[in-house]
Protein backbone atom coordinates (compact mmCIF):
# COMPACT_ATOMS: atom_id res chain seq x y z
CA UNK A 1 74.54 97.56 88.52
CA UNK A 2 73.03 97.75 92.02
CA UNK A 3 73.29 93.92 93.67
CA UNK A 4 70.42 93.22 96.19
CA UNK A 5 71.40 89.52 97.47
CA UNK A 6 71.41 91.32 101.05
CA UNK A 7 67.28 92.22 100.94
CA UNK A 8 66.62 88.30 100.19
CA UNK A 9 64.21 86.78 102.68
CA UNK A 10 65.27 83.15 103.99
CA UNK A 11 62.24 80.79 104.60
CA UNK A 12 60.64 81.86 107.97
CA UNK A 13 61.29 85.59 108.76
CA UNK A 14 60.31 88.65 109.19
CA UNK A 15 60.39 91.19 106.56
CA UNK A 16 61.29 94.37 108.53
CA UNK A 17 60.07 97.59 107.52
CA UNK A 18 63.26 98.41 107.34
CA UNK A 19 64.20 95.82 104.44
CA UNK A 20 60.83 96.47 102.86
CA UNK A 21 61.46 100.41 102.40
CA UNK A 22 65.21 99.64 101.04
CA UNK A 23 63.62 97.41 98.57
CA UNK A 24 61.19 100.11 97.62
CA UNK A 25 64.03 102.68 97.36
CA UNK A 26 66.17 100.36 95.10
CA UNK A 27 63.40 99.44 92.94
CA UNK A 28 62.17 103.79 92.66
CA UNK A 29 66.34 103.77 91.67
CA UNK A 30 66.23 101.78 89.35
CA UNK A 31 62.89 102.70 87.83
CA UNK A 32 63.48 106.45 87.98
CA UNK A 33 66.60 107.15 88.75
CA UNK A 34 68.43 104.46 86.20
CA UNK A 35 70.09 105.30 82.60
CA UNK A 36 66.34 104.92 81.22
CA UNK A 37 63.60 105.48 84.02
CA UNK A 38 59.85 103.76 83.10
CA UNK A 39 58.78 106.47 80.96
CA UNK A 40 61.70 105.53 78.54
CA UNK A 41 63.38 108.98 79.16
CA UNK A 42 67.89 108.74 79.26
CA UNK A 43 69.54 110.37 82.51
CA UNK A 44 72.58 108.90 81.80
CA UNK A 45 74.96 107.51 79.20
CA UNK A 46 73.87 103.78 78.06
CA UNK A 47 76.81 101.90 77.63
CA UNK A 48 76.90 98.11 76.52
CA UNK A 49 78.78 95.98 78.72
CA UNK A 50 80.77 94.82 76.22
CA UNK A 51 82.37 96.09 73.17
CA UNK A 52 80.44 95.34 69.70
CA UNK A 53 78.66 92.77 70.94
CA UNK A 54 75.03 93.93 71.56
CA UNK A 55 72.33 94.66 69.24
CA UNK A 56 69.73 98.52 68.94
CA UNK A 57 67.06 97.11 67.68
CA UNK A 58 66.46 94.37 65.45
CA UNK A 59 65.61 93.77 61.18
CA UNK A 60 62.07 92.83 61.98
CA UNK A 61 61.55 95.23 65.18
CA UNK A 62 63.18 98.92 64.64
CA UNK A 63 63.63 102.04 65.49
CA UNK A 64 60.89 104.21 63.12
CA UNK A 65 63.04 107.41 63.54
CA UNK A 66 66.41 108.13 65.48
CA UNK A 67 67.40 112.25 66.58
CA UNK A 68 70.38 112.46 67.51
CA UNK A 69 73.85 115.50 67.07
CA UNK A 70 76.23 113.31 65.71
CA UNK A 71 77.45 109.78 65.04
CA UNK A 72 80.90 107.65 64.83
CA UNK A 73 80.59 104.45 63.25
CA UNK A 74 83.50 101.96 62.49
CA UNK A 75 82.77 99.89 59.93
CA UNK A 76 79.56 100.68 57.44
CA UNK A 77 76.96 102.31 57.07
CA UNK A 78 73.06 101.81 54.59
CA UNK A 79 70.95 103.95 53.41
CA UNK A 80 68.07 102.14 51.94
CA UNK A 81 69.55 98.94 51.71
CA UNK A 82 72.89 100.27 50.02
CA UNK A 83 75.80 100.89 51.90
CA UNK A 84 77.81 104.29 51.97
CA UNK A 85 81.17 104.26 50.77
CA UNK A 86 84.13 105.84 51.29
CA UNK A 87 86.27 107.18 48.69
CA UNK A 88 87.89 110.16 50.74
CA UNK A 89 87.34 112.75 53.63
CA UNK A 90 84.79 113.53 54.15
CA UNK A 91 81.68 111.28 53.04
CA UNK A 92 79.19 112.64 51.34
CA UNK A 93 75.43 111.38 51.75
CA UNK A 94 73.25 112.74 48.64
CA UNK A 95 69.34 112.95 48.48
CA UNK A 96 69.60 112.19 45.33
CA UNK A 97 68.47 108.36 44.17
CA UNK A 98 69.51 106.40 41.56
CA UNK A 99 65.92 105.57 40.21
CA UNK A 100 65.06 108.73 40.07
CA UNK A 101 67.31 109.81 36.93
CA UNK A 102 67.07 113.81 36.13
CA UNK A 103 66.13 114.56 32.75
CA UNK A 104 69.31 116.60 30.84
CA UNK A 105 68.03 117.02 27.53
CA UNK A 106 65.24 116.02 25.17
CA UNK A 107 64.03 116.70 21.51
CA UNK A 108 60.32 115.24 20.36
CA UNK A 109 59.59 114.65 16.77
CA UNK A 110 62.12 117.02 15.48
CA UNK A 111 64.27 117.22 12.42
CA UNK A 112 68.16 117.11 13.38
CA UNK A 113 70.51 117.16 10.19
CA UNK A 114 73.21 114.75 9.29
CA UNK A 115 76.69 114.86 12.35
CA UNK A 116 75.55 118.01 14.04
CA UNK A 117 75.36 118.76 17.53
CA UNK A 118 71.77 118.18 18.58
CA UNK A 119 71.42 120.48 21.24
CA UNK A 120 72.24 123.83 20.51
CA UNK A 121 74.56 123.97 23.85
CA UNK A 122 75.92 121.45 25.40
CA UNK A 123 74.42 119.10 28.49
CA UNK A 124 76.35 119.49 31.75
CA UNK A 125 76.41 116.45 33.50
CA UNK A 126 74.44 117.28 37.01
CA UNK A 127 75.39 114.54 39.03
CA UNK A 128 78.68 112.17 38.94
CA UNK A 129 77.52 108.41 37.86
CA UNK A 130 75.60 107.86 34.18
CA UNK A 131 74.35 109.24 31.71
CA UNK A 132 71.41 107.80 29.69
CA UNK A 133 70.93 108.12 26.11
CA UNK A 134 67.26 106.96 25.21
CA UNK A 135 66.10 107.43 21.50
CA UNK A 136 64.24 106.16 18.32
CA UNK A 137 64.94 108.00 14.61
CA UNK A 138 62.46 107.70 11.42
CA UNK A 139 65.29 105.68 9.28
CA UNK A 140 68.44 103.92 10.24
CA UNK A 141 70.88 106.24 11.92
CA UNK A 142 74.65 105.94 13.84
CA UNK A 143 74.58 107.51 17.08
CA UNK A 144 77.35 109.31 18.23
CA UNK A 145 78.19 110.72 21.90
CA UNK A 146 79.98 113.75 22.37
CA UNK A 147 81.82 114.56 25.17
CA UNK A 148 83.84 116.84 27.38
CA UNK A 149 85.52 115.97 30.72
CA UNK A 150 85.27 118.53 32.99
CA UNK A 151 89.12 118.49 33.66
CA UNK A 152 89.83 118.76 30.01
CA UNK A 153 89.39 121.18 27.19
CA UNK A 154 88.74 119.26 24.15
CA UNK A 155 85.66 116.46 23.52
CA UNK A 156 85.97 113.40 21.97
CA UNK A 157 83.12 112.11 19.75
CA UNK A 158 82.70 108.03 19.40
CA UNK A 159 80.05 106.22 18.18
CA UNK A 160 77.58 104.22 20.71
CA UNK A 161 76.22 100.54 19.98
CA UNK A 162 79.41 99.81 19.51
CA UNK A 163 79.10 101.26 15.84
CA UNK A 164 76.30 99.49 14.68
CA UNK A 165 73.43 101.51 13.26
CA UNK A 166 69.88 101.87 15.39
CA UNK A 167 67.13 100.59 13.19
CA UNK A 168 64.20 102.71 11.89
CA UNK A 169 61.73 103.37 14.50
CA UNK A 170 63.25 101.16 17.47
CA UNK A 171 64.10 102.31 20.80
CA UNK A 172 67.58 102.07 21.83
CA UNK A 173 69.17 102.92 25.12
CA UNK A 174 72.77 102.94 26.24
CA UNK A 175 74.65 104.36 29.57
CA UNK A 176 77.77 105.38 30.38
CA UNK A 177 80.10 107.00 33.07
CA UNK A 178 80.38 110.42 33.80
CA UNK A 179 81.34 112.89 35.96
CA UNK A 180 79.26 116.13 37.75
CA UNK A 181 80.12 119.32 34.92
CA UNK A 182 80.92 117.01 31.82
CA UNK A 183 79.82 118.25 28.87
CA UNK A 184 77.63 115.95 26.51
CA UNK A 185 75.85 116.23 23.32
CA UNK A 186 74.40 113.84 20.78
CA UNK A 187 74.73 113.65 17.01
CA UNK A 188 73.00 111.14 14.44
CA UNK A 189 73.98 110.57 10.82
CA UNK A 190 72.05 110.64 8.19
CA UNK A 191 69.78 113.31 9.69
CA UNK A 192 66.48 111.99 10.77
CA UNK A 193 63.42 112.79 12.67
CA UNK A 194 64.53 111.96 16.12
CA UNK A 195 62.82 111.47 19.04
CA UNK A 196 65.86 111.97 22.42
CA UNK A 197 65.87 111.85 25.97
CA UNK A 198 69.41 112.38 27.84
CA UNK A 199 69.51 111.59 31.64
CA UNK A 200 71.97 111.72 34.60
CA UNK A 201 71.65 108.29 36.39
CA UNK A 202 73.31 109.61 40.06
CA UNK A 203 75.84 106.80 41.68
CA UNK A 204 78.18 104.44 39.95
């Protein structure tokens, strides 16, 4: 950081042209020549001059867009108000958002008989998080999820609702965990008239 005690006047003198035209040439320095000239363009590295103790930009006055090759930061990171984690090398940031579940399966007015697979093939899970099981049936029914880890080679099949039966013509929704290429399917009993949606929540 240029210091430019020297170029102070004291009460009374002259200001040679000398002094005048080193002022000019330290202020056309520092204007043009600095780490960020008047035009707001970088010729040099910017470098706080202290270690994690100043601010880029502010919660009520930021940045609209940064550009840049790469980036090291050591302690966290948000995206959209959520933080990234880290749960091994390397970190993966997805596109894909949480409210915006992707739609697995789905059957619309349709006759499914009593403890058979609904689907005719299995679901694969998309996207490691949850998966949302959304449905109403024309009489009381049990609802049972089947399902495969992707690591394993048999399914188990347990009831949802914690075993309680879904009444006749009332919505009922449930989510659970799963990983990217499980296997999932859905079975009712007694048959019904069901009407099904299965989705893939992304994100624990």
């Amino acid at each position: 950081m240029p210091y430019l005690d020297h170029l102070k006047v004291k009460p009374l003198s002259v200001i040679r042209s000398s002094t005048w035209n080193e002022l000019v040439g330290v202020v056309e320095d520092i204007g043009y020549e600095g780490g960020v000239d008047v035009y707001g363009y970088a010729h040099k590295d910017i470098i706080p001059e202290r270690d994690l103790a100043l601010n880029l930009g502010l919660n009520i006055k930021r940045f609209l867009k940064v550009n840049c090759g790469y980036g090291d930061f050591s302690y966290s990171v948000k995206v959209q108000g959520k933080e990234v984690l880290k749960d091994g090398d390397p970190i993966t940031v997805s596109e894909d958002k949480t409210t915006e579940p992707q739609l697995l399966g789905k059957v619309w007015g349709q006759a499914v008989g009593d403890y058979v697979d609904v689907f005719g093939s299995d679901l694969m899970v998309q996207r490691s998080g949850r998966v949302r099981v959304k449905l109403s049936a024309s009489t009381d029914v049990a609802v049972y999820l089947k399902h495969k880890p992707y690591d394993e080679a048999a399914a188990v099949i347990a009831a949802l609702n914690a075993g309680a039966t879904i009444k006749a013509n009332t919505w009922f929704e449930q989510e659970l965990a799963a990983m990217q290429k499980d296997y999932i399917n859905i079975r009712i009993s007694p048959g019904a008239t069901l009407n099904l949606m299965v989705l893939n929540v992304g994100s624990l």
